[in-house]
Structures are given as C-alpha cells and as structure tokens.
N, C-alpha and C. Protein backbone atom coordinates (compact mmCIF):
# COMPACT_ATOMS: atom_id res chain seq x y z
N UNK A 1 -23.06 -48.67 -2.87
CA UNK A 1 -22.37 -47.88 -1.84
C UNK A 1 -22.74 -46.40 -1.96
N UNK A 2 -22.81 -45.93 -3.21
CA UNK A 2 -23.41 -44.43 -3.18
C UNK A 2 -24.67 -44.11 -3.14
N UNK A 3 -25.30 -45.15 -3.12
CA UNK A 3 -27.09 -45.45 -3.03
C UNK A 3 -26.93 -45.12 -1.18
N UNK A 4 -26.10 -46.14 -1.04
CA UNK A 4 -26.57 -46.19 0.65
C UNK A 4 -25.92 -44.85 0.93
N UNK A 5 -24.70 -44.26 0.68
CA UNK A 5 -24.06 -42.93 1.41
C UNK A 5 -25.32 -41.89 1.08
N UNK A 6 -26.09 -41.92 -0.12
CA UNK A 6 -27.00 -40.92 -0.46
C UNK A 6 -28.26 -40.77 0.09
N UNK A 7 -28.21 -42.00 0.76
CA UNK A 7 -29.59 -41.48 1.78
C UNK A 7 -28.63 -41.30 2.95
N UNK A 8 -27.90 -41.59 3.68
CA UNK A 8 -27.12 -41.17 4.72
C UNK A 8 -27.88 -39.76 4.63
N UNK A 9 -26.84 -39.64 3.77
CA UNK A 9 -26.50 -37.95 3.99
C UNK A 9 -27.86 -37.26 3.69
N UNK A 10 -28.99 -37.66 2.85
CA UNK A 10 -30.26 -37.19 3.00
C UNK A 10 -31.34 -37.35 3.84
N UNK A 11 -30.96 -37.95 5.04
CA UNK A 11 -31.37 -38.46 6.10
C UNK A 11 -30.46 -38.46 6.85
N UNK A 12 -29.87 -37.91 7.64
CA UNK A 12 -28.76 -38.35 8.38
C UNK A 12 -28.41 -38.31 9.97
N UNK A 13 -28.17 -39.08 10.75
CA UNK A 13 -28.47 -38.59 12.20
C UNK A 13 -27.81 -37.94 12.59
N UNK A 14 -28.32 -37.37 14.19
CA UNK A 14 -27.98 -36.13 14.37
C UNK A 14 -26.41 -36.20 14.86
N UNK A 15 -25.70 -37.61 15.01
CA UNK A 15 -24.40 -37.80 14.93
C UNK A 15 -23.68 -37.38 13.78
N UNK A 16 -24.08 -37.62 12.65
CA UNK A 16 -24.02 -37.90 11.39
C UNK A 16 -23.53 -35.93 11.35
N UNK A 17 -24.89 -35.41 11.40
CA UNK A 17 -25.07 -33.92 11.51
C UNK A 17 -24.33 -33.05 11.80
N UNK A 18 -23.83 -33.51 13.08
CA UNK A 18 -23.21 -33.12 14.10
C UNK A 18 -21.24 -33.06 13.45
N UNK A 19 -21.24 -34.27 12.65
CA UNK A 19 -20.24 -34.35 11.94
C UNK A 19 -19.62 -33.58 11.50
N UNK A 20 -20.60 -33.29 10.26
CA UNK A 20 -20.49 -32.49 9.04
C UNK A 20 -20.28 -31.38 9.51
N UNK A 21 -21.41 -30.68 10.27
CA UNK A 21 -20.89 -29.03 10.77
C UNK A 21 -19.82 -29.06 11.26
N UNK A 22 -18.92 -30.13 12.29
CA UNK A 22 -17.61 -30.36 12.61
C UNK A 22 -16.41 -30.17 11.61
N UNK A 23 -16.73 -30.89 10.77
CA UNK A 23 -15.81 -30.98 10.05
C UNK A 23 -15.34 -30.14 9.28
N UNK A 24 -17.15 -28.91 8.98
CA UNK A 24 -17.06 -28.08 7.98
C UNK A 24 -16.68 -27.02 8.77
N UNK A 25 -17.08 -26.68 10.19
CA UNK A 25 -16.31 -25.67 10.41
C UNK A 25 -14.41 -25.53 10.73
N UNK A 26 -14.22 -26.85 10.95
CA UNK A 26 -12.56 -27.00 11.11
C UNK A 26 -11.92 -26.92 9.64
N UNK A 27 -12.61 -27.20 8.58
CA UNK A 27 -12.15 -26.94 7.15
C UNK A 27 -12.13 -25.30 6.62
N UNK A 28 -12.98 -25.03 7.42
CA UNK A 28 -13.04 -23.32 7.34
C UNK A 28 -12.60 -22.75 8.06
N UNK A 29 -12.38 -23.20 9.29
CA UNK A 29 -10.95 -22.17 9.90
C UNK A 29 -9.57 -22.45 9.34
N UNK A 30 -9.51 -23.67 9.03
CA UNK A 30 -8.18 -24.02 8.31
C UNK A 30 -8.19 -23.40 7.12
N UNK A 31 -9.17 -23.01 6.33
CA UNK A 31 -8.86 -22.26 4.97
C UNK A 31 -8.73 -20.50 5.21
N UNK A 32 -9.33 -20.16 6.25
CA UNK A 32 -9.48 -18.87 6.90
C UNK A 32 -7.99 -18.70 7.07
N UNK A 33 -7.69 -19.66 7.59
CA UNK A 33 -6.40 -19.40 8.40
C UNK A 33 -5.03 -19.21 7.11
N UNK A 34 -5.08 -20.03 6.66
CA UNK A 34 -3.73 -20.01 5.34
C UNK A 34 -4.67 -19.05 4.58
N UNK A 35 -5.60 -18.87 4.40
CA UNK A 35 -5.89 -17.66 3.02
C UNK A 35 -5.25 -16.28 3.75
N UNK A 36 -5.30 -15.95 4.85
CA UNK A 36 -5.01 -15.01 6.29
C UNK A 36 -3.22 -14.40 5.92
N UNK A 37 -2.88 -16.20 6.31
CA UNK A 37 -1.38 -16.62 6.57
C UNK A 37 -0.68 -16.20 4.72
N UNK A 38 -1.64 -16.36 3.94
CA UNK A 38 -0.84 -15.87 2.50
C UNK A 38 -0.81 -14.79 2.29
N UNK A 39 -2.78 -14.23 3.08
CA UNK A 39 -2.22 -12.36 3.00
C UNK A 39 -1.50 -11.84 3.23
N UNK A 40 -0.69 -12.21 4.74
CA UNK A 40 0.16 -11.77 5.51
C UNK A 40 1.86 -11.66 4.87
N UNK A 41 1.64 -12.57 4.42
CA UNK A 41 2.85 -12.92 3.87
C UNK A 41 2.85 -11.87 2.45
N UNK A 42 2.26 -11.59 1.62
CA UNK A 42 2.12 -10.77 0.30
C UNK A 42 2.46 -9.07 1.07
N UNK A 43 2.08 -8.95 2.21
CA UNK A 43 2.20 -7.48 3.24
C UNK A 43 3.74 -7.69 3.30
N UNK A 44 4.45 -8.65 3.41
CA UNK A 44 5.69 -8.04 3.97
C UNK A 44 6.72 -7.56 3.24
N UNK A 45 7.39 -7.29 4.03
CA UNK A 45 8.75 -6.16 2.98
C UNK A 45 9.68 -7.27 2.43
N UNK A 46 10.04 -8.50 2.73
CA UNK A 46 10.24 -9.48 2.26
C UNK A 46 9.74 -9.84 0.08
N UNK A 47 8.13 -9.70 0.60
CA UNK A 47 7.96 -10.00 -0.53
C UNK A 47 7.91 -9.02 -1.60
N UNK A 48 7.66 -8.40 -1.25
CA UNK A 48 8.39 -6.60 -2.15
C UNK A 48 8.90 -6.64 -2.66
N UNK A 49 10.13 -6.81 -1.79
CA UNK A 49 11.82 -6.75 -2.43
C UNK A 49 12.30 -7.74 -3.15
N UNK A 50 11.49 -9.21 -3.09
CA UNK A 50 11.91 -10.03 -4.27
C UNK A 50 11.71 -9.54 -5.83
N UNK A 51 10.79 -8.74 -6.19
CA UNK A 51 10.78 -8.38 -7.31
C UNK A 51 11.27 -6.69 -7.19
N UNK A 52 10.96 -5.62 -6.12
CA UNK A 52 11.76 -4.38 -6.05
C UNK A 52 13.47 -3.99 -6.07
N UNK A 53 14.06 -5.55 -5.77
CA UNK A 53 15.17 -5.07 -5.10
C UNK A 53 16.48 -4.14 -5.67
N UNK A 54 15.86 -4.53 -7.18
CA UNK A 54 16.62 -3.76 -7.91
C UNK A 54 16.29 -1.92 -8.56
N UNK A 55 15.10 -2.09 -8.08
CA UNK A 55 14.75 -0.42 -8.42
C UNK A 55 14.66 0.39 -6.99
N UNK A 56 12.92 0.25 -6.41
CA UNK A 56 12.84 1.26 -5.27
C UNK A 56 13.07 0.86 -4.00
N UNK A 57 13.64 -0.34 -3.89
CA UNK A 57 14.05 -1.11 -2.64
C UNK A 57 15.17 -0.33 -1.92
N UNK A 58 16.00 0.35 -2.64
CA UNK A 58 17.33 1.09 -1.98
C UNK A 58 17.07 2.65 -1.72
N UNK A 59 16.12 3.09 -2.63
CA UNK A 59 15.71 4.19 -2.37
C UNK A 59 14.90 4.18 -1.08
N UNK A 60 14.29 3.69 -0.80
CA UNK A 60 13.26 2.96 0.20
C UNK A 60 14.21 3.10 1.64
N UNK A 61 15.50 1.92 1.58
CA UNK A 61 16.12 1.91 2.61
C UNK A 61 17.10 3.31 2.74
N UNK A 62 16.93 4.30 2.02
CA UNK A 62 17.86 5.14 2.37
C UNK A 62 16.52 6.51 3.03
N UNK A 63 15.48 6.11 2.95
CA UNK A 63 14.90 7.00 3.98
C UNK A 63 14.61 6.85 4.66
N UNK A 64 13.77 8.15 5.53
CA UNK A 64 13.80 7.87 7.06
C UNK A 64 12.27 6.62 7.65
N UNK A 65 11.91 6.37 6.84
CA UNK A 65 10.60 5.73 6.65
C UNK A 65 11.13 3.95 7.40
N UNK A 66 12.64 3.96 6.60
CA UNK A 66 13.38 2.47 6.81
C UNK A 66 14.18 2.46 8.21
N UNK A 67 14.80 3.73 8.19
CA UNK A 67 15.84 3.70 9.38
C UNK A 67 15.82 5.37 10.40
N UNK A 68 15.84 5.87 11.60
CA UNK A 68 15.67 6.75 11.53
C UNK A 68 15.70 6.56 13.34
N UNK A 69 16.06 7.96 14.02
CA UNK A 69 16.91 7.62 15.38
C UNK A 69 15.58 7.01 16.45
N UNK A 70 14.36 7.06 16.05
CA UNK A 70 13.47 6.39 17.10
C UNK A 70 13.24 4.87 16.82
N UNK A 71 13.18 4.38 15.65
CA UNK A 71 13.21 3.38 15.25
C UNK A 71 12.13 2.55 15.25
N UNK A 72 11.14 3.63 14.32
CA UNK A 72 9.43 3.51 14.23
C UNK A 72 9.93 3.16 12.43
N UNK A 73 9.22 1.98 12.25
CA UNK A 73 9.48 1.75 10.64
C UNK A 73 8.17 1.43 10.05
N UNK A 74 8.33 1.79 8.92
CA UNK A 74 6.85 1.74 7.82
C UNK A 74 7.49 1.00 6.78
N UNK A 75 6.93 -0.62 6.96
CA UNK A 75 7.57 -0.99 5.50
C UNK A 75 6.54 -0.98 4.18
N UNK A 76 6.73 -1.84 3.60
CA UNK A 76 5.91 -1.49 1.95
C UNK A 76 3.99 -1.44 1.88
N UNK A 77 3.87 -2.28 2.88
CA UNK A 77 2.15 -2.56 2.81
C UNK A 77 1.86 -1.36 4.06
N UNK A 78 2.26 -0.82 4.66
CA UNK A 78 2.13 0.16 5.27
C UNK A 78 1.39 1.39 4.43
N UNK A 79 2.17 1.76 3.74
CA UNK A 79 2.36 2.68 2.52
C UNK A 79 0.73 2.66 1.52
N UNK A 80 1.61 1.08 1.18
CA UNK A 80 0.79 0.75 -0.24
C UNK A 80 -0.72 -0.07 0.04
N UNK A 81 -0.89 -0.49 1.00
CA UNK A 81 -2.45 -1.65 1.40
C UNK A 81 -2.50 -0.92 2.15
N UNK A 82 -3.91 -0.58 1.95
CA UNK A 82 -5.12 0.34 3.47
C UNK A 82 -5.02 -0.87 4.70
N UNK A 83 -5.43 -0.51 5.49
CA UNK A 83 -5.66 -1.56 6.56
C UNK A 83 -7.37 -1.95 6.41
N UNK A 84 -8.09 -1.02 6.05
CA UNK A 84 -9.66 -1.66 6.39
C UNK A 84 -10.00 -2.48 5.30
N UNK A 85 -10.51 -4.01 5.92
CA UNK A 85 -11.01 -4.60 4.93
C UNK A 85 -11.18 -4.37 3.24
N UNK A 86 -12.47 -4.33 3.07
CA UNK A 86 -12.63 -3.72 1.69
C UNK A 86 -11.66 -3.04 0.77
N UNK A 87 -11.43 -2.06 1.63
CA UNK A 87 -10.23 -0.71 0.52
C UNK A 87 -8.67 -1.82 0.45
N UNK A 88 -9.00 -2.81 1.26
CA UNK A 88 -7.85 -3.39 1.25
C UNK A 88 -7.90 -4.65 0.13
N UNK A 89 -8.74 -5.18 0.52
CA UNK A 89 -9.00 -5.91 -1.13
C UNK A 89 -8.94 -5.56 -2.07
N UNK A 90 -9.29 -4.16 -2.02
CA UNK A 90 -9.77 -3.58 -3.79
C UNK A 90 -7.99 -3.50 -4.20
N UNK A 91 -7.30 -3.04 -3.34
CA UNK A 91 -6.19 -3.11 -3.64
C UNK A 91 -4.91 -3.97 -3.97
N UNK A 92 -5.47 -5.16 -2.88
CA UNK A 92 -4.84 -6.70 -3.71
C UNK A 92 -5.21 -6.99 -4.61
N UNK A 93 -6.37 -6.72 -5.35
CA UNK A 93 -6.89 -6.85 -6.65
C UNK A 93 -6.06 -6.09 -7.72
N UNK A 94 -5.96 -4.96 -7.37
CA UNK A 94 -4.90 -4.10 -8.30
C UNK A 94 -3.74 -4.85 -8.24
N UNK A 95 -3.24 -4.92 -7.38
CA UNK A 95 -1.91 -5.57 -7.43
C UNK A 95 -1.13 -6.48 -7.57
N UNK A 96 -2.53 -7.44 -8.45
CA UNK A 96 -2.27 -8.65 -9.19
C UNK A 96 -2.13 -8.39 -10.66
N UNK A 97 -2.41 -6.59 -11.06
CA UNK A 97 -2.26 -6.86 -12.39
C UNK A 97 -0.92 -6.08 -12.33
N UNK A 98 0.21 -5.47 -10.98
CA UNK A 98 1.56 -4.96 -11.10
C UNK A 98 1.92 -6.33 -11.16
N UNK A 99 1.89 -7.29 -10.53
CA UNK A 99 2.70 -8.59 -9.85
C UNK A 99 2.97 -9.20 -11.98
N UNK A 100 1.44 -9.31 -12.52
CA UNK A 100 1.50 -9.18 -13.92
C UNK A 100 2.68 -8.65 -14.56
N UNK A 101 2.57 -7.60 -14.71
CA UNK A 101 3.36 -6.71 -15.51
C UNK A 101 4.56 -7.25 -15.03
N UNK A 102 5.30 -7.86 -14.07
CA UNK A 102 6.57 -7.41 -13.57
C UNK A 102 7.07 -9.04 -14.26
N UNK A 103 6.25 -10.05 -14.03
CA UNK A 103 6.20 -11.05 -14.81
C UNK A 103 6.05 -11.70 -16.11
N UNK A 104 5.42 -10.42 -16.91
CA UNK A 104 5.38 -10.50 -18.12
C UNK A 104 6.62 -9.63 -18.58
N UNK A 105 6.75 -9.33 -18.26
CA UNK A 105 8.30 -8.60 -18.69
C UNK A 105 8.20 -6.91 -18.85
N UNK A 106 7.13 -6.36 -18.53
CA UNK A 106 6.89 -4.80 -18.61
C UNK A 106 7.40 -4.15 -17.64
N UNK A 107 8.18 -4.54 -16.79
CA UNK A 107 8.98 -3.46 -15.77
C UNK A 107 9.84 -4.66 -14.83
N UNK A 108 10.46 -5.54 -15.42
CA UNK A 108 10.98 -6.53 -15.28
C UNK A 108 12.77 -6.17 -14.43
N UNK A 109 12.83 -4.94 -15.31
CA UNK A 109 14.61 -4.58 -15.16
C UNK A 109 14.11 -3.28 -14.51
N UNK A 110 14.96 -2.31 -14.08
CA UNK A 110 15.55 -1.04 -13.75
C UNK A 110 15.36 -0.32 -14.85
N UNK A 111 15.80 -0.29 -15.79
CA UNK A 111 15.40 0.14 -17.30
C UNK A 111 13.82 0.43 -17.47
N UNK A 112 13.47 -0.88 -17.65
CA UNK A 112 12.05 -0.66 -18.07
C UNK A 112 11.23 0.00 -16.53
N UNK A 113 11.27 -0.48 -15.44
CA UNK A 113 10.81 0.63 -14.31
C UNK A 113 10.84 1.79 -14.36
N UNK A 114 12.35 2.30 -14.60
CA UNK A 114 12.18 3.60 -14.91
C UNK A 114 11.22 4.21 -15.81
N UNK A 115 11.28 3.84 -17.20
CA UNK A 115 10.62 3.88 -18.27
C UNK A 115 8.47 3.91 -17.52
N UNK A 116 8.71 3.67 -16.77
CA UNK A 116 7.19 3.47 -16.41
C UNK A 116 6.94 3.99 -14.60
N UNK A 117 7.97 4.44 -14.45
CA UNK A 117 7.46 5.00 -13.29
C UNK A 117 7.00 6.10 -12.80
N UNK A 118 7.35 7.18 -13.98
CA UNK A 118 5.88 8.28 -14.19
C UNK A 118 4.46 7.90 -13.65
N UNK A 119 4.34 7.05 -14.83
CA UNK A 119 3.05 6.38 -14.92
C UNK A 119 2.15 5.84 -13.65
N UNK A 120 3.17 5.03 -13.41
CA UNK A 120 3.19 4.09 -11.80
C UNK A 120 2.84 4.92 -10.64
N UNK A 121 3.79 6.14 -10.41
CA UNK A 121 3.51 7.03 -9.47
C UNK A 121 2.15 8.08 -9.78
N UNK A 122 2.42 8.31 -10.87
CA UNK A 122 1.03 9.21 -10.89
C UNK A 122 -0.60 8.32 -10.45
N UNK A 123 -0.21 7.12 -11.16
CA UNK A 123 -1.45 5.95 -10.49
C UNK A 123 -1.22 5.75 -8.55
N UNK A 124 -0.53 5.55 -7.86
CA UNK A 124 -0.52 5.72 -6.81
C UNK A 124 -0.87 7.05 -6.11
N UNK A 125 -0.43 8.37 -6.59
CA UNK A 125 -0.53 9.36 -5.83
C UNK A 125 -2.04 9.71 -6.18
N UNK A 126 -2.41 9.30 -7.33
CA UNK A 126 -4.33 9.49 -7.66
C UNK A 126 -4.88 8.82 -6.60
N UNK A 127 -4.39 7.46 -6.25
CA UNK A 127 -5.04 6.33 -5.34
C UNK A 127 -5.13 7.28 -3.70
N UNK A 128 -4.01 7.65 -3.58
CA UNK A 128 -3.91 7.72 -2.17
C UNK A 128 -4.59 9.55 -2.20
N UNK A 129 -4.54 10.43 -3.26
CA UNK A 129 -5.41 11.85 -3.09
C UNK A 129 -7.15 11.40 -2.65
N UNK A 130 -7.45 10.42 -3.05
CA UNK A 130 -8.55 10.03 -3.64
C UNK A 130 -9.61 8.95 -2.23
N UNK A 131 -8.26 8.24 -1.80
CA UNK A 131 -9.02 8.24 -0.02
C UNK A 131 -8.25 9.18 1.03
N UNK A 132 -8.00 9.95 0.70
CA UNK A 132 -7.53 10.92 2.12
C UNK A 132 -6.25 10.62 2.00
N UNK A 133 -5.28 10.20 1.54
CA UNK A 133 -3.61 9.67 2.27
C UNK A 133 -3.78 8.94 3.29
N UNK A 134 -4.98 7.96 3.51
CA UNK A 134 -5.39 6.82 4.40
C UNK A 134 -4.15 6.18 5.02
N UNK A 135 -3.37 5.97 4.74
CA UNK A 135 -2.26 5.12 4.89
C UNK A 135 -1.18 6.08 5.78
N UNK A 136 -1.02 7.22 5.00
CA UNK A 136 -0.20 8.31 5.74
C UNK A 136 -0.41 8.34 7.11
N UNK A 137 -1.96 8.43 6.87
CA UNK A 137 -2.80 9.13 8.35
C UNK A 137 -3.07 8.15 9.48
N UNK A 138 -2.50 6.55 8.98
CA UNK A 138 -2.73 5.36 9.92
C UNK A 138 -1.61 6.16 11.25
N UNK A 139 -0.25 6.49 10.49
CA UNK A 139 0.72 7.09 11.56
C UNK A 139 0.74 8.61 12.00
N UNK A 140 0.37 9.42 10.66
CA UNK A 140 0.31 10.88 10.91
C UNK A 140 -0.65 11.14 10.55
N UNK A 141 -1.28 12.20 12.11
CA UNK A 141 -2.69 12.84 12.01
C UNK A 141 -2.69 13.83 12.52
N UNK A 142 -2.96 15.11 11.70
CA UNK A 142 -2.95 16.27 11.93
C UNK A 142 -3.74 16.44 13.63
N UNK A 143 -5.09 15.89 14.16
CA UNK A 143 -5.42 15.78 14.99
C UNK A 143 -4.19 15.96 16.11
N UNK A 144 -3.06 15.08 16.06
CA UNK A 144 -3.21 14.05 16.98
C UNK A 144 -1.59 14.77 17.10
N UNK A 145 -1.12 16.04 16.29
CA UNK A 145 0.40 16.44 15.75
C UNK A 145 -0.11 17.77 16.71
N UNK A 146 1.20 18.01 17.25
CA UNK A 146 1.54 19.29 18.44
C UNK A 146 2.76 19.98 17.29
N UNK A 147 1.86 20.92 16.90
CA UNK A 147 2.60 22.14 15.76
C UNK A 147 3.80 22.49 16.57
N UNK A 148 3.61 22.86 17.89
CA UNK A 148 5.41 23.60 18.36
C UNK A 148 6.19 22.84 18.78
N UNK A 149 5.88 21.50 18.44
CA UNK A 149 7.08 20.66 18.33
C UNK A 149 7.94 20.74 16.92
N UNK A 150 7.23 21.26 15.82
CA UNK A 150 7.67 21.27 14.67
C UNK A 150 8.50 22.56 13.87
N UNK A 151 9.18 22.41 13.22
CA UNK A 151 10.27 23.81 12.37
C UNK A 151 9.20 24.53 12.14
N UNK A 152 9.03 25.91 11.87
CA UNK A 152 8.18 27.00 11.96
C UNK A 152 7.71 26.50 10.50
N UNK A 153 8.22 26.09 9.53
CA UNK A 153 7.83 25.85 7.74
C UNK A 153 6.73 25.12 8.14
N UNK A 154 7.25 23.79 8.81
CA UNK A 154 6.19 22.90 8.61
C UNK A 154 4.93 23.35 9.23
N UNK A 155 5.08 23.82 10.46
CA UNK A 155 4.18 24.58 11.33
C UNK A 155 3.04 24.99 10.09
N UNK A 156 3.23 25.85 9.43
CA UNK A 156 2.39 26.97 8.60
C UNK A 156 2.10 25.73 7.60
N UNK A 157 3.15 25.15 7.32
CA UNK A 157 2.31 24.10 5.94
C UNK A 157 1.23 23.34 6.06
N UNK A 158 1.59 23.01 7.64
CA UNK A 158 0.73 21.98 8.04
C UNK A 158 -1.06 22.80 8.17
N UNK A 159 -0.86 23.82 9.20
CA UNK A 159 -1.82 24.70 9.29
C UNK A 159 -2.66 24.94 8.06
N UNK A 160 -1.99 25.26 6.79
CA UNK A 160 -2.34 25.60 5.70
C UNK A 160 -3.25 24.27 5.32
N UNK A 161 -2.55 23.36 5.44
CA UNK A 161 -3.11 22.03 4.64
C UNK A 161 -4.42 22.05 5.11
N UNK A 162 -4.49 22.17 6.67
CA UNK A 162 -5.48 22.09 7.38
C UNK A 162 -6.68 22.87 6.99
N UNK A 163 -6.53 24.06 6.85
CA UNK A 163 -7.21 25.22 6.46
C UNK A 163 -8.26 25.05 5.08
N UNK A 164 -7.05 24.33 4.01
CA UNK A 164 -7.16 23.95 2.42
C UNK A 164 -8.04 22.38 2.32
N UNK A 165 -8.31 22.15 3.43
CA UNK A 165 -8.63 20.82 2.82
C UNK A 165 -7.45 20.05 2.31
N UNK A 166 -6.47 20.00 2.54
CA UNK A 166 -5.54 19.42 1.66
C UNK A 166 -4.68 17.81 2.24
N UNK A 167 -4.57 17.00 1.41
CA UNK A 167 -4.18 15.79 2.22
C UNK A 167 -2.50 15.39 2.10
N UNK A 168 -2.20 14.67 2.85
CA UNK A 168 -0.69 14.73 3.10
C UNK A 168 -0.06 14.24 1.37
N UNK A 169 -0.79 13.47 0.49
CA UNK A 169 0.24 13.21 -0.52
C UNK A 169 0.36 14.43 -1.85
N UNK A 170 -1.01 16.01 -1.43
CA UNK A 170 -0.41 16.70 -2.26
C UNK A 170 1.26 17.84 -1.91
N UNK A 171 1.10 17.29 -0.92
CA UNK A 171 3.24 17.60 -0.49
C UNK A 171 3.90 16.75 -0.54
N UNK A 172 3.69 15.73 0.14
CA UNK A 172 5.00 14.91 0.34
C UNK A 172 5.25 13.50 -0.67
N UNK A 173 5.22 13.77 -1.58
CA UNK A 173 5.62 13.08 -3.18
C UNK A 173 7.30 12.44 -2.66
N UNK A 174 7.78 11.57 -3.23
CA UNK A 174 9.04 11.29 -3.12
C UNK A 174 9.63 11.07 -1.46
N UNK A 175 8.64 11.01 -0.79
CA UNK A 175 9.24 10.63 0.93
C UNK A 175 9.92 9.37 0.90
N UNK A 176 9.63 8.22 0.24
CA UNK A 176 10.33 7.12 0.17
C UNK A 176 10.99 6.26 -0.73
N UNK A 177 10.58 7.30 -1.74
CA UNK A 177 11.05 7.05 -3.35
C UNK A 177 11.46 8.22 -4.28
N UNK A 178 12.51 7.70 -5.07
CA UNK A 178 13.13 9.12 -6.13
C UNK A 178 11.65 9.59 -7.24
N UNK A 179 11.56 10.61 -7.43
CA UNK A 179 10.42 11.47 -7.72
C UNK A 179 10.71 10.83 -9.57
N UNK A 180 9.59 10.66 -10.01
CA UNK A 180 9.98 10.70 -11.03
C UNK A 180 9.86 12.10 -12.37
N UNK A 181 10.58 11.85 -13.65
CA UNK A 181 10.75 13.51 -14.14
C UNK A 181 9.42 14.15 -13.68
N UNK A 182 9.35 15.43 -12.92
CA UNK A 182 8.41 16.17 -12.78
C UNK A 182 7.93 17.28 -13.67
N UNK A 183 8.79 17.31 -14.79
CA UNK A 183 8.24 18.73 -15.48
C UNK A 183 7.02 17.78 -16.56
N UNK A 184 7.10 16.47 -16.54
CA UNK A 184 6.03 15.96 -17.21
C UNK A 184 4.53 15.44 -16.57
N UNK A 185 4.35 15.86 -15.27
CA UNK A 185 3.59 15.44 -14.32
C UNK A 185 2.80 16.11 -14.33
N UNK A 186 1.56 15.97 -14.32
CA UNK A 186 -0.14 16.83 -14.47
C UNK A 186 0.37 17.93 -13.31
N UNK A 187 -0.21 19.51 -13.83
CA UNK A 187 -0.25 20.46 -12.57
C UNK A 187 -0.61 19.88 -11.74
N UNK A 188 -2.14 19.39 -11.14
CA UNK A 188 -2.96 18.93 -10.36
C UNK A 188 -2.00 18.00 -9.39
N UNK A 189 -1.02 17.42 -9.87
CA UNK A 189 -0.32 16.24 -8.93
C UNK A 189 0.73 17.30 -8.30
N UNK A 190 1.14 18.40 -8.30
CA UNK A 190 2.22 19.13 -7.81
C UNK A 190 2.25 20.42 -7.32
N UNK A 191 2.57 20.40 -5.93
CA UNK A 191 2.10 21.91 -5.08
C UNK A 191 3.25 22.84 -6.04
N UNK A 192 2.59 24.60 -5.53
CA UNK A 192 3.58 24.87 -6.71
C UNK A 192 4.96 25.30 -6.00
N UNK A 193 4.82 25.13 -4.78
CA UNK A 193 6.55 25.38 -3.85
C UNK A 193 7.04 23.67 -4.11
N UNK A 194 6.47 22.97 -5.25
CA UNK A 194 7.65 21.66 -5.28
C UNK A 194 8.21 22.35 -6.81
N UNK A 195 7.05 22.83 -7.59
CA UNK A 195 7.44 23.06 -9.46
C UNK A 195 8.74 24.01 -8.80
N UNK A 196 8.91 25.34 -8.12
CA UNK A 196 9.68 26.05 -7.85
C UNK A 196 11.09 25.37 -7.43
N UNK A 197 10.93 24.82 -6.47
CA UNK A 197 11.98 24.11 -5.84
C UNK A 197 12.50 22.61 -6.78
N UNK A 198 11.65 22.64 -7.79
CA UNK A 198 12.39 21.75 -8.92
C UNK A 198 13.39 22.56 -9.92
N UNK A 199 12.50 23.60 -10.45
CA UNK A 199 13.14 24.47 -11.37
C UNK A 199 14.30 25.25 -11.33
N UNK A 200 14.53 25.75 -9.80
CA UNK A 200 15.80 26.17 -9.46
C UNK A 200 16.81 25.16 -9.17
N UNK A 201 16.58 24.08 -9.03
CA UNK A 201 17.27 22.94 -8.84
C UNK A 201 17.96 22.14 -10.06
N UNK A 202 17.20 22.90 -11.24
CA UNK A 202 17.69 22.32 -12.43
C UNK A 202 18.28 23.65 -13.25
N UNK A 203 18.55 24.61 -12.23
CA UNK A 203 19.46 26.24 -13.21
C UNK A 203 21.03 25.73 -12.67
C-alpha cells in the first residue's frame, strides 16, 4: 500500500495534483487564519489584564487613554505592539520572555512588580525613544496637530520638540501608568522640567 501511494504521489495525475495544491492551500489559509485569530487575541486588553489586573490595569483605567469625554480609547497593544509587521514581531518575541517572568514567579504579585518596574519602564521607554514613539504617533502627529487649538505650554513644548528633534516619550512618561521612583532613573530618560516638577513635589 505505501509502494503503490509512493508512486502515486511520484507520478501523480493532474487530478491527483490538482488535489494536493487544494488541499494545501485550504490548510494554509486555515493555519493563516487561527495563527492571525491568536495574534489578535494576545492584542487585546482582555488578555493584559489577566495577568495586569492587579498592578497597571487600574492605573491604566484611571486615565484619559481608558475613558475620556470623546470616547477615542487606546488599549494595551496600542501602546505596547507597533502595528507594522516586522517591528511587530520583534516585539511578540520580547514579550514571550515578560509572559515568562510573570509565570515564573518574577513579577507575579504587586510586590514583586513594583520591585521591577523601574527596570520594566526604563526597557520600554528605550524601546519606544529608539523607533520614534511609533505607537504614540499611530494617533498623535505633530504634522497633523493645529497648535491653537492647544494651552499656550503645550503650544511651545510641542514647537520645541519639533525644533529638538525630540519624540513624544522624552515628555510624556507616566500618561497611562504611575511613574516609577524617578530620582533613580538615567538623566537621559528625563526632561529636566519633569526632575524639577518631581523635586518640588517631594519638599
């Protein structure tokens, strides 16, 4: 029987042929499709919060990012997964060795998160200095932003940024999450109107 299937298939007519590419391409949209359908599912704020819900999940919902009077929301893969292909892989790749850690017991509790979220954030805010604030800029683009719609501060900050080369995550640190201690945080990660506006905040 495998004598005869083995010339089949090494000879095989063009029914036969015709098969196989059938079959093989319906096996590959079906694997396309659930490999797709699991990405999708790892993106949502759903799956986040099964292991966040006890640290930055509340911090999360108490900004304007979660709730806010137009009711434009950015949930977690927004933020954290690029949208373009590639940069987006490289990053599910990373984020099989957090999914790790959280399972091996290294940031398991609130406790130990804390304990490591220096760390954590300074690795994210490197990630996102490092392609532009890609993610920021999917929703906000200096291009695309009408300055006199905005408070005169931001006006000039923004301008400035513009001017500086500068990308949205060397300001806006802590938009959707509590900052972690900053007097231990590399200069390089912190404009110096945040060190100021920390330091008087702690007289």
């Amino acid at each position: 029987m495998f004598k005869k299937f083995w010339n089949w298939f090494r000879t095989p007519s063009k029914m036969a042929a015709g098969t196989i590419i059938l079959i093989s391409a319906i096996g590959g949209i079906l694997a396309w499709g659930g490999f797709n359908k699991g990405l999708e599912y790892t993106n949502t704020e759903q799956f986040c919060s099964d292991c966040h819900m006890n640290d930055v999940v509340p911090e999360y919902q108490a900004s304007v990012h979660f709730s806010n009077r137009s009711g434009v929301k950015a949930i977690c893969s927004d933020c954290h997964v690029p949208h373009e292909f590639l940069p987006k892989w490289k990053r599910k790749i990373q984020a099989s060795t957090e999914v790790y850690a959280h399972f091996t017991g290294k940031v398991d509790t609130k406790e130990k998160f804390e304990a490591h979220r220096l760390e954590m954030a300074e690795r994210e805010w490197a990630r996102m200095k490092a392609n532009n604030s890609q993610e920021c800029r999917n929703c906000h683009n200096f291009d695309d932003m009408d300055f006199t719609q905005q408070k005169t501060v931001a006006q000039q900050m923004h301008a400035m940024a513009q001017e500086q080369n500068k990308t949205c995550i060397d300001c806006h640190k802590g938009i959707a999450h509590n900052l972690p201690h900053m007097e231990k945080v590399q200069k390089s990660f912190i404009p110096e109107d945040m060190i100021e506006k920390k330091e008087s905040s702690s007289k």
